[in-house]
N, C-alpha and C. Protein backbone atom coordinates (compact mmCIF):
# COMPACT_ATOMS: atom_id res chain seq x y z
N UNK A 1 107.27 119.00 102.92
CA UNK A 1 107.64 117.96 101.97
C UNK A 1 106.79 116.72 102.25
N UNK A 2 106.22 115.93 101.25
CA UNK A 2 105.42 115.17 101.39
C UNK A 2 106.42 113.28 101.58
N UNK A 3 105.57 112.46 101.83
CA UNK A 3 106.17 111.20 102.23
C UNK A 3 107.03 110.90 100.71
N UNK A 4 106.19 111.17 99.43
CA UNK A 4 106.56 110.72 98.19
C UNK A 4 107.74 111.47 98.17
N UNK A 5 107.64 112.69 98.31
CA UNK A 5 108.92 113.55 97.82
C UNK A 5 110.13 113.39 98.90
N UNK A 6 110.41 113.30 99.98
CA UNK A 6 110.88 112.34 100.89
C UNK A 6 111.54 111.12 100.60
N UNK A 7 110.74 110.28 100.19
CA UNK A 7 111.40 109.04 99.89
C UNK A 7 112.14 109.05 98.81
N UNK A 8 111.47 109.72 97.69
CA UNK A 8 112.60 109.79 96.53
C UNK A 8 113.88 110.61 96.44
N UNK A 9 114.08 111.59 97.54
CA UNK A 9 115.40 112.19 97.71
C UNK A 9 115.90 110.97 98.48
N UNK A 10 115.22 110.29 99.62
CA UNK A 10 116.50 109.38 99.77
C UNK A 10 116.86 108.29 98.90
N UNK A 11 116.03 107.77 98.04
CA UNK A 11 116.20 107.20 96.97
C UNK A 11 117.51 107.69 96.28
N UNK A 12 117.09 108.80 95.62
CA UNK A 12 118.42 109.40 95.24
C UNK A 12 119.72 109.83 95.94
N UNK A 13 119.58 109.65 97.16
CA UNK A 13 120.80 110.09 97.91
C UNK A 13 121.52 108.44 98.20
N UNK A 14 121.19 107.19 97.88
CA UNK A 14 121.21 106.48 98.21
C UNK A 14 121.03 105.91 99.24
N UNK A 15 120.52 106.44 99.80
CA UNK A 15 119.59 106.02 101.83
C UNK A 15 118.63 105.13 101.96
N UNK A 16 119.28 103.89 101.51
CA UNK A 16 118.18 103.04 100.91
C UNK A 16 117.26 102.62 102.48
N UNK A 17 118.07 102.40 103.24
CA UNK A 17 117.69 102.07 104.92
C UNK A 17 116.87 102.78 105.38
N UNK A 18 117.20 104.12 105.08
CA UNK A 18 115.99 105.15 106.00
C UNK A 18 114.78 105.29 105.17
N UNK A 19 114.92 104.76 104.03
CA UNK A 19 113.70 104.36 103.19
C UNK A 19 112.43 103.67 103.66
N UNK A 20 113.02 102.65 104.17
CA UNK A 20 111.57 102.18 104.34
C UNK A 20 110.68 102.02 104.99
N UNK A 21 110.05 103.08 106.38
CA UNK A 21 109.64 103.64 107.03
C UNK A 21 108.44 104.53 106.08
N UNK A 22 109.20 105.24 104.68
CA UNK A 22 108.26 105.78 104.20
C UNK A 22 107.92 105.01 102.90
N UNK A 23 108.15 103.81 102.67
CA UNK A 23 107.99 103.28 101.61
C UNK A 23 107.06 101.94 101.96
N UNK A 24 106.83 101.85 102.80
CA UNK A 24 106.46 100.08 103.36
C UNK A 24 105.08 100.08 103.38
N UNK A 25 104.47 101.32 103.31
CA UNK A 25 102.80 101.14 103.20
C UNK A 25 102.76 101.04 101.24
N UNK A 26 103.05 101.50 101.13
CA UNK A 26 103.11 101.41 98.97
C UNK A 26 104.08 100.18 98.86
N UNK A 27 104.85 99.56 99.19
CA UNK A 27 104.98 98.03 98.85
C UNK A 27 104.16 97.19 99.48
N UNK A 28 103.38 97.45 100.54
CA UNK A 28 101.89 96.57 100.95
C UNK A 28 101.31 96.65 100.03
N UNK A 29 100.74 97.62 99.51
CA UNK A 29 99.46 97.95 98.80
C UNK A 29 100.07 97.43 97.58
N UNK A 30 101.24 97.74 97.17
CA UNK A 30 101.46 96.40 95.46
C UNK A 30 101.58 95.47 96.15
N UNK A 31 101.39 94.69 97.17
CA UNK A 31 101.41 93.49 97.70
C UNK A 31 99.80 92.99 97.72
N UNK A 32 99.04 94.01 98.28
CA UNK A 32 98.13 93.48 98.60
C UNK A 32 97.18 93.31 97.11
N UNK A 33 97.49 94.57 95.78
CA UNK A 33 97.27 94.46 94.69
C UNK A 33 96.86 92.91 94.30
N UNK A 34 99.02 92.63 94.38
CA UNK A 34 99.04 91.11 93.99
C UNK A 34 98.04 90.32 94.55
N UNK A 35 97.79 90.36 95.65
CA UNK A 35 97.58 88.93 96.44
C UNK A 35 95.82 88.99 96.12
N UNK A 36 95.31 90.37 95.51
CA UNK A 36 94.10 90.40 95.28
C UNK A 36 93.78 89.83 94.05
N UNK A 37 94.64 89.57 92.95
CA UNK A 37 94.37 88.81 92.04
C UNK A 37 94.65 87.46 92.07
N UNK A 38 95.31 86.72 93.20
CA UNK A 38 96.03 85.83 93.18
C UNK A 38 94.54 84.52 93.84
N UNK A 39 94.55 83.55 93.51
CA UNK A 39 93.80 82.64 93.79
C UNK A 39 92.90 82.48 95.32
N UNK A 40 91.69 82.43 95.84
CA UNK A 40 90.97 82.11 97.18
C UNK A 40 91.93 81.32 97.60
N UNK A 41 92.23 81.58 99.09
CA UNK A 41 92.99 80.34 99.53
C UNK A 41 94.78 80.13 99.37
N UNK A 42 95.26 80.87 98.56
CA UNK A 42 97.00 81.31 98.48
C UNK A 42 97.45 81.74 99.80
N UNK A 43 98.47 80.64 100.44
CA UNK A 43 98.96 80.76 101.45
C UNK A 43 100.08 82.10 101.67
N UNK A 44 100.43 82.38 100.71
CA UNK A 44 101.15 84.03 100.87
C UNK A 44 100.45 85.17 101.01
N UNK A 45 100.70 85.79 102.10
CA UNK A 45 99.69 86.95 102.80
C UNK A 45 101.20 88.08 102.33
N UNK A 46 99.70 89.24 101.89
CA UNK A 46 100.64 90.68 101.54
C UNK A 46 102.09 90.85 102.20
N UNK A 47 101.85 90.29 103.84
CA UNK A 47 103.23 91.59 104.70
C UNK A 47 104.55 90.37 104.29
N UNK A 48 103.95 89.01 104.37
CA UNK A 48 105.13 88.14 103.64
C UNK A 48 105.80 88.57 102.35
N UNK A 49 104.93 89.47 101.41
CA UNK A 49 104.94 89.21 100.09
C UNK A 49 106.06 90.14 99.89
N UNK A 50 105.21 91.54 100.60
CA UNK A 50 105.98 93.05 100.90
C UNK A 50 107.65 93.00 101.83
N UNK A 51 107.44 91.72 102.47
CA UNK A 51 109.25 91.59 103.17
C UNK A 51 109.70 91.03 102.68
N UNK A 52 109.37 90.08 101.74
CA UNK A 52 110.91 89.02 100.75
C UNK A 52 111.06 90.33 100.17
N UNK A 53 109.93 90.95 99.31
CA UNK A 53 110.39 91.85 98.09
C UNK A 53 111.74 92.58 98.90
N UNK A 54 111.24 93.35 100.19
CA UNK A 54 112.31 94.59 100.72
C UNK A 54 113.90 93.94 101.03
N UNK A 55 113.53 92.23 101.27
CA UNK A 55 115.08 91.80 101.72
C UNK A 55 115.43 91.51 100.34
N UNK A 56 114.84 91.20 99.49
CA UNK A 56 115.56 90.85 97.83
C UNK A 56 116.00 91.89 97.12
N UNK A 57 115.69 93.72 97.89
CA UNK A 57 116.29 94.78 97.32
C UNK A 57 116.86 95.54 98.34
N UNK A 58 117.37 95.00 99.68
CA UNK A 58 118.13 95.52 100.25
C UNK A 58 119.41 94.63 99.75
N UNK A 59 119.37 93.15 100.00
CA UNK A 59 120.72 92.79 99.05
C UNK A 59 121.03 92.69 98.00
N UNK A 60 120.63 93.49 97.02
CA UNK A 60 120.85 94.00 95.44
C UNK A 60 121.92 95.24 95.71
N UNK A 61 122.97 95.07 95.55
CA UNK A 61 123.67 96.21 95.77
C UNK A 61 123.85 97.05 94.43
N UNK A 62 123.79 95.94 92.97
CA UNK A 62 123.59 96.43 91.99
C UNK A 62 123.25 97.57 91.66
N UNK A 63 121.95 97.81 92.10
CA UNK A 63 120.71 98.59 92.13
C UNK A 63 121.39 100.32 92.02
N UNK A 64 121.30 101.09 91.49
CA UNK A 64 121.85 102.15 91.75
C UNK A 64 120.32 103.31 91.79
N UNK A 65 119.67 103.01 92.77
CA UNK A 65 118.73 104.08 93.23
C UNK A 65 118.31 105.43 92.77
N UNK A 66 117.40 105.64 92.07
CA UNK A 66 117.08 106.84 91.32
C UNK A 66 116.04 107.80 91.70
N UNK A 67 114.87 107.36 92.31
CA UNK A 67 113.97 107.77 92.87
C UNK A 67 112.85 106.85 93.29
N UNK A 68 111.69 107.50 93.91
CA UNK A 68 110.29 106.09 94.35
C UNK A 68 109.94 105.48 93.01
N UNK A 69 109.45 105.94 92.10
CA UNK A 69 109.02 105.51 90.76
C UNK A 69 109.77 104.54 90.16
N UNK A 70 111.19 104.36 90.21
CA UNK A 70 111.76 103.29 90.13
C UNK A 70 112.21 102.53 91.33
N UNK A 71 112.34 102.65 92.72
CA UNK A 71 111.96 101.32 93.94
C UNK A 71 110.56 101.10 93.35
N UNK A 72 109.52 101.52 92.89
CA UNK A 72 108.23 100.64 93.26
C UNK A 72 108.46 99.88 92.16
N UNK A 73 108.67 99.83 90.75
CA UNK A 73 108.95 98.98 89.62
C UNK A 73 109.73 98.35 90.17
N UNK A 74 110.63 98.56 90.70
CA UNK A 74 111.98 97.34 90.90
C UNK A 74 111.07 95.92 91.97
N UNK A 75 110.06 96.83 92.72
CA UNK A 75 109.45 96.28 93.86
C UNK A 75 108.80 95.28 92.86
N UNK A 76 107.92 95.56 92.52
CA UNK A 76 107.00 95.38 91.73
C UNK A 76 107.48 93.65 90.96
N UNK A 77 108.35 94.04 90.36
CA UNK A 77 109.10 92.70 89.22
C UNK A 77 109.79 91.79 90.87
N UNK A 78 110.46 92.33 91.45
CA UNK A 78 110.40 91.55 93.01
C UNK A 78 109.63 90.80 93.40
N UNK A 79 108.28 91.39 93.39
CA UNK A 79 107.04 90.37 93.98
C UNK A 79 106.65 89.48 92.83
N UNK A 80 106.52 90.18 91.73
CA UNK A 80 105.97 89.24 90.66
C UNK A 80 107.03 88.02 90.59
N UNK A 81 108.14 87.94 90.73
CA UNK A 81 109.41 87.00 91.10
C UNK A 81 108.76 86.11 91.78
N UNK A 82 108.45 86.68 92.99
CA UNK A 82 108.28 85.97 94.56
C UNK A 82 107.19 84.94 94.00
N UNK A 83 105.59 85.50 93.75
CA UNK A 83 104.75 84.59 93.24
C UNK A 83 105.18 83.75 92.41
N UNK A 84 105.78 84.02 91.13
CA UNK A 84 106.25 82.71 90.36
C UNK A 84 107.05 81.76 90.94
N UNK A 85 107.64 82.14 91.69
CA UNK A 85 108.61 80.90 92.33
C UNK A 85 107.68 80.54 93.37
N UNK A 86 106.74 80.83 93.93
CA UNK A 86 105.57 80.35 94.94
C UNK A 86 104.74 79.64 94.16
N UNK A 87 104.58 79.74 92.82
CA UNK A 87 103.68 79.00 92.04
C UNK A 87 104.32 77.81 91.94
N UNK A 88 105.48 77.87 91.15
CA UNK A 88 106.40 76.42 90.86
C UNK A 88 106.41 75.65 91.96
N UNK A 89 106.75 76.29 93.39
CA UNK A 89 106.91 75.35 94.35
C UNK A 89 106.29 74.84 94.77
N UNK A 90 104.86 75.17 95.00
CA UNK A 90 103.56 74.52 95.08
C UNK A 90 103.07 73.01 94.23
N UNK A 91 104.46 73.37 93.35
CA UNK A 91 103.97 71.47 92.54
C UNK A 91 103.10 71.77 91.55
N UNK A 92 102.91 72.65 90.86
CA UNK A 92 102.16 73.32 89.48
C UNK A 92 103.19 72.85 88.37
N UNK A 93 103.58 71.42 88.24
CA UNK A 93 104.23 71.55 87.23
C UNK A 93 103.15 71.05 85.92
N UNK A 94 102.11 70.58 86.67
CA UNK A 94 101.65 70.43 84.92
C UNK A 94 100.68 71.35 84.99
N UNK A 95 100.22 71.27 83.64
CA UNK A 95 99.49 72.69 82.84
C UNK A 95 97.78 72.47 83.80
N UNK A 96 97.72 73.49 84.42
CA UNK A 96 95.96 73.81 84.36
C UNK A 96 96.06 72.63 86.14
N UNK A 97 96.59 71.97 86.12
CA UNK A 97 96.69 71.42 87.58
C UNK A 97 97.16 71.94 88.69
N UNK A 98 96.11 72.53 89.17
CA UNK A 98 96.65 73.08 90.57
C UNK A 98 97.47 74.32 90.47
N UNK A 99 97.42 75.07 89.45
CA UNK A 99 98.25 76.24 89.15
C UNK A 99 97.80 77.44 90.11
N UNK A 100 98.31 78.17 90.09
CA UNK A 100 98.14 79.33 90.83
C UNK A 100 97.14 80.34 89.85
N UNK A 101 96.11 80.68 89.97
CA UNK A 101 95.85 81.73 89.06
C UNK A 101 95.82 83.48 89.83
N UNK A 102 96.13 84.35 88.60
CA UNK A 102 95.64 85.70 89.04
C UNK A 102 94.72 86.54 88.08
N UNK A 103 94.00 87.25 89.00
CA UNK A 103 93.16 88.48 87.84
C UNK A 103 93.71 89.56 87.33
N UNK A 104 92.98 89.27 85.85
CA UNK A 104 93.96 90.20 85.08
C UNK A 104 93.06 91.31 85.44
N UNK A 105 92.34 91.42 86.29
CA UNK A 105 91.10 92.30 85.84
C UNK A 105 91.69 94.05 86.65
N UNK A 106 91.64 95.28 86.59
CA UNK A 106 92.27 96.44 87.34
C UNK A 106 90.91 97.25 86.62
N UNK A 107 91.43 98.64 87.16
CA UNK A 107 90.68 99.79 87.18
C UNK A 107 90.30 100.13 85.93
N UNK A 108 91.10 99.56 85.02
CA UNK A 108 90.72 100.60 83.48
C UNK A 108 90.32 99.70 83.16
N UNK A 109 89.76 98.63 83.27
CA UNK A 109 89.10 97.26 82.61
C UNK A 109 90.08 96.95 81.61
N UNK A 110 91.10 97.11 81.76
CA UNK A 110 92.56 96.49 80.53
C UNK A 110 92.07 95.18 80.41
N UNK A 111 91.54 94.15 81.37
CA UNK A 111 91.89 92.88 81.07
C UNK A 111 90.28 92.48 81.33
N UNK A 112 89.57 91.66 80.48
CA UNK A 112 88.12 91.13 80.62
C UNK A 112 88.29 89.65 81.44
N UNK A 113 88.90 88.73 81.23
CA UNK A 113 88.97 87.87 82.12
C UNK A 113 88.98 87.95 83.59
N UNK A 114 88.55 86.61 84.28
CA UNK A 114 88.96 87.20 85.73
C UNK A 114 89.68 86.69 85.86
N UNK A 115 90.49 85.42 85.54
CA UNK A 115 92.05 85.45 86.19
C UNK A 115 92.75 84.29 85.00
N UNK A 116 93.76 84.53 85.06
CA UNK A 116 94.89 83.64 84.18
C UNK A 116 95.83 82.75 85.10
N UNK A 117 96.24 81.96 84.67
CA UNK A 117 97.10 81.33 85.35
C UNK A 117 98.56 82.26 85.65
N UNK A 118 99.39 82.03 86.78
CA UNK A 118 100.22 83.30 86.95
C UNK A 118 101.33 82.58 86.13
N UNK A 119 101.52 81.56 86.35
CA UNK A 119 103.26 81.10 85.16
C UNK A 119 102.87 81.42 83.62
N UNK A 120 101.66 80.89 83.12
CA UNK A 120 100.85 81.78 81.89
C UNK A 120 101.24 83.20 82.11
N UNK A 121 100.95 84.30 82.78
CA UNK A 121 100.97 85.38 82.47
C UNK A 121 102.48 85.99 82.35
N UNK A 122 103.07 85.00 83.76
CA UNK A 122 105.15 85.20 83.49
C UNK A 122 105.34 84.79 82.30
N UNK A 123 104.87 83.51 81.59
CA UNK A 123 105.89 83.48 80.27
C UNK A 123 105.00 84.39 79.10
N UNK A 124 104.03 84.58 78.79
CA UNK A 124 103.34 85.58 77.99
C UNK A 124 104.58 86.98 77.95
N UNK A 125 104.52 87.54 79.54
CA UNK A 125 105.11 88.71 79.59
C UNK A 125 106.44 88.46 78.99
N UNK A 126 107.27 87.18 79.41
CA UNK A 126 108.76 87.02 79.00
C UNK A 126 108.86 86.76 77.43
N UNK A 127 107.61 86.46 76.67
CA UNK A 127 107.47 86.43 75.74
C UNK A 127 107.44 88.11 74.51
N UNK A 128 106.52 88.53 75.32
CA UNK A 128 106.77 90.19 75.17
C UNK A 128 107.95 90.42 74.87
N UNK A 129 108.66 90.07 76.51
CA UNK A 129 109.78 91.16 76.19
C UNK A 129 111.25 90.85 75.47
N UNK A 130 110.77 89.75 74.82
CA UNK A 130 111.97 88.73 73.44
C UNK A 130 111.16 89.60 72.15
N UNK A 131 109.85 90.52 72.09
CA UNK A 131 109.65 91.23 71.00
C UNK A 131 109.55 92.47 71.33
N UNK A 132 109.62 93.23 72.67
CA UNK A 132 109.56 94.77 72.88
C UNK A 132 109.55 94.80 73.85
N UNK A 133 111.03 94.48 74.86
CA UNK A 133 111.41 94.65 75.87
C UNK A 133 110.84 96.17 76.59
N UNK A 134 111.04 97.03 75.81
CA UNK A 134 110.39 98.42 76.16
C UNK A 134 108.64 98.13 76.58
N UNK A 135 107.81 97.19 75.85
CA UNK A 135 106.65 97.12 76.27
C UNK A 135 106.10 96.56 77.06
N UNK A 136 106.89 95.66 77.38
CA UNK A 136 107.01 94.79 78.71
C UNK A 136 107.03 95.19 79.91
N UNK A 137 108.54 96.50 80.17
CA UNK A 137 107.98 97.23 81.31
C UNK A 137 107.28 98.14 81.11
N UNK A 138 106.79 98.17 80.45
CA UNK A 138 105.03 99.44 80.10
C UNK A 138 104.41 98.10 81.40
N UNK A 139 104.56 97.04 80.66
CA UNK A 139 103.07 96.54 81.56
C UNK A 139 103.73 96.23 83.27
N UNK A 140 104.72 96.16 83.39
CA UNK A 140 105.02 95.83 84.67
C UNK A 140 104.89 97.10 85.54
N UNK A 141 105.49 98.38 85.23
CA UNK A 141 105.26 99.88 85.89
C UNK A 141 103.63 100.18 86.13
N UNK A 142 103.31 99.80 84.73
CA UNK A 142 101.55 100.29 84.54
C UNK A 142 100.99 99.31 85.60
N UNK A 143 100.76 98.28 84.98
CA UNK A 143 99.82 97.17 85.60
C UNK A 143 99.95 96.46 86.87
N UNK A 144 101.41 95.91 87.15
CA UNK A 144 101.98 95.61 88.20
C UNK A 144 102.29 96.49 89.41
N UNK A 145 102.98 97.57 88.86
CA UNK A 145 103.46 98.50 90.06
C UNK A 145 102.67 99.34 90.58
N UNK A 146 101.38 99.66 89.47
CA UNK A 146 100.33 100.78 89.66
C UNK A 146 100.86 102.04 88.98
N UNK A 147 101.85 102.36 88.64
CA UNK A 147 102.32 103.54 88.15
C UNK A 147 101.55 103.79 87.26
N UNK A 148 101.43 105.28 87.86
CA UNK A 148 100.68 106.47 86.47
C UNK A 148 101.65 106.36 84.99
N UNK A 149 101.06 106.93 83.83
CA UNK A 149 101.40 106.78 82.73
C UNK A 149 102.22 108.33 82.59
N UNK A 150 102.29 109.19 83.48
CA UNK A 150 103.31 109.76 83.96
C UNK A 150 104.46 109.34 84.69
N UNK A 151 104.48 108.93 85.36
CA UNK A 151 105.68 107.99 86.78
C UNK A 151 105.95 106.69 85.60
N UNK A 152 105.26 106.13 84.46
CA UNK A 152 105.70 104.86 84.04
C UNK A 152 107.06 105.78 82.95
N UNK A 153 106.14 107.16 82.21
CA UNK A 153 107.35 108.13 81.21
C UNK A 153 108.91 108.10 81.79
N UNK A 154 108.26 108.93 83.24
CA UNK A 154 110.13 109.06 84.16
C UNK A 154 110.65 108.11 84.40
N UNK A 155 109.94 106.79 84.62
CA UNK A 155 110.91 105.81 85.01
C UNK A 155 111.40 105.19 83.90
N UNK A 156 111.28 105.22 82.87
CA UNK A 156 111.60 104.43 81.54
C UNK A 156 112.28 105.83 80.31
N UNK A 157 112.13 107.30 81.42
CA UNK A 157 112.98 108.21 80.30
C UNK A 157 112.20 108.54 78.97
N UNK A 158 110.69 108.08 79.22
CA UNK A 158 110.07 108.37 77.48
C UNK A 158 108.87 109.35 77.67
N UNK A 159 108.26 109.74 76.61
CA UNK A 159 107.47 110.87 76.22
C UNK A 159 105.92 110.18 76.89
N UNK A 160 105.23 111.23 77.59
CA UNK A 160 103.84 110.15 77.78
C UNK A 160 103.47 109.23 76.62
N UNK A 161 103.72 110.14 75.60
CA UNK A 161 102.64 109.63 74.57
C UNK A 161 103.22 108.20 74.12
N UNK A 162 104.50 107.86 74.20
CA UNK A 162 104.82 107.00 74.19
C UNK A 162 104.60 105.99 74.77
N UNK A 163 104.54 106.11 75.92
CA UNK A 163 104.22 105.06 77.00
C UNK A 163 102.67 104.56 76.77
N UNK A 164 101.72 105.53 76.47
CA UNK A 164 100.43 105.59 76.03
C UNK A 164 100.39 104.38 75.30
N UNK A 165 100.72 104.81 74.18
CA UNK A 165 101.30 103.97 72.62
C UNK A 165 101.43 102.25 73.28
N UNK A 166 102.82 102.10 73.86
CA UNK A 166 103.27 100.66 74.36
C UNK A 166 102.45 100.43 74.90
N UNK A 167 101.32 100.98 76.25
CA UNK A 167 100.67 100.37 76.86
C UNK A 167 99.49 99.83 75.93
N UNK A 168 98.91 100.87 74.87
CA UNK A 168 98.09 99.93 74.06
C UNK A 168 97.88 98.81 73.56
N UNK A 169 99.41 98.91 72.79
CA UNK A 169 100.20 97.90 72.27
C UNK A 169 100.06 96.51 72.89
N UNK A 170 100.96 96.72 74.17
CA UNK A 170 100.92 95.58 74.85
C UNK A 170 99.51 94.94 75.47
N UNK A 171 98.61 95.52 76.10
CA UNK A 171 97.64 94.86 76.16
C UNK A 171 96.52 94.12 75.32
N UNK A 172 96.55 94.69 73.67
CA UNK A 172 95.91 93.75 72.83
C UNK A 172 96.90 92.51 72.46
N UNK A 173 98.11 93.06 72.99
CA UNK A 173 99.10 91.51 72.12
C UNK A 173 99.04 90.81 73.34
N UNK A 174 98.69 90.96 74.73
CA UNK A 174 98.44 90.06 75.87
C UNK A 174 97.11 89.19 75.80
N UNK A 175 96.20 90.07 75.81
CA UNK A 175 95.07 89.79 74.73
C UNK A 175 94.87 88.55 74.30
N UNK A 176 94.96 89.06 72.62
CA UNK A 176 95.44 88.16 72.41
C UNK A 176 96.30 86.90 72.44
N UNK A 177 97.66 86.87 72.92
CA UNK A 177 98.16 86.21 73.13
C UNK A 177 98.15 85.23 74.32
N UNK A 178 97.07 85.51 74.92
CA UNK A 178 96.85 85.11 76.34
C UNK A 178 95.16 84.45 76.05
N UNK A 179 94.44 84.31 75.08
CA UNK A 179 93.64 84.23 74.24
C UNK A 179 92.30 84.53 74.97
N UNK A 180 92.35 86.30 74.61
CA UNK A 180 90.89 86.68 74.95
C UNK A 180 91.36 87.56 76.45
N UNK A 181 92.64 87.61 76.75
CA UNK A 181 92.23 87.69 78.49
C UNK A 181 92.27 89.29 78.48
């Protein structure tokens, strides 16, 4: 049995504790994701980024555990949390001063810019998802978490082709709406 298949039975068994032993190198790496788009010089380093996320979903009792594909999304909107409230606190309250920026830029060239401001890209996305909450986490599973457009289907319960579809979707209306990015 492999580490993935492992973690997601305890996922599902609810063993959230003995989890993360096999989960803590894949919440680095969406950590270190983040912190690779995130501005030269951002005083939040990955293993900081990767332990608020794990203590902000060990006390979620809410949470009713399904498998890895959904801890890494849950992770995922966790960290993206963490940075926005690291942005605000930094004293970014006015526009374009001192803001935090990140790159939109990843593997499939989704995004041509090299970086956006990150409270820009939180309210863009929160903007999304007041018109297609469903496409919103297209981009947070896809883009944020790294999830395949398989692992984004299971975790959201939909047809690839669907997910396909939203992810299109959403990245020309980010796009655009993000003007050009």
């Amino acid at each position: 049995m492999t580490h993935r298949e492992h973690a997601g039975r305890l996922l599902a068994g609810g063993r959230f504790d003995d989890l993360l032993p096999l989960v803590y190198d894949e919440l680095r790496g969406i950590a270190a994701t983040y912190m690779r788009r995130e501005h030269v010089g951002h005083t939040l380093q990955p293993t900081a980024l990767a332990n608020e996320a794990y203590l902000r979903l060990v006390g979620d009792t809410r949470i009713e555990w399904k498998g890895r594909a959904q801890f890494l999304a849950i992770a995922a909107r966790a960290m993206r949390q963490i940075l926005v409230e690291h942005a605000r606190a930094r004293g970014t309250a006015k526009r374009g001063g001192g803001r935090s920026r990140v790159s939109l830029s990843d593997s499939s060239g989704v995004f041509s810019t090299p970086q956006v401001d990150v409270l820009d890209l939180d309210e863009t996305l929160g903007a999304l998802a007041e018109v297609d909450p469903r496409k919103a986490q297209v981009v947070e599973l896809r883009f944020f978490a790294g999830l395949t457009t398989e692992e984004t289907a299971s975790v959201l319960e939909l047809s690839t082709t669907t997910v396909e579809d939203d992810w299109y979707f959403a990245r020309a209306w980010l796009r655009r709406r993000m003007g050009g990015a």
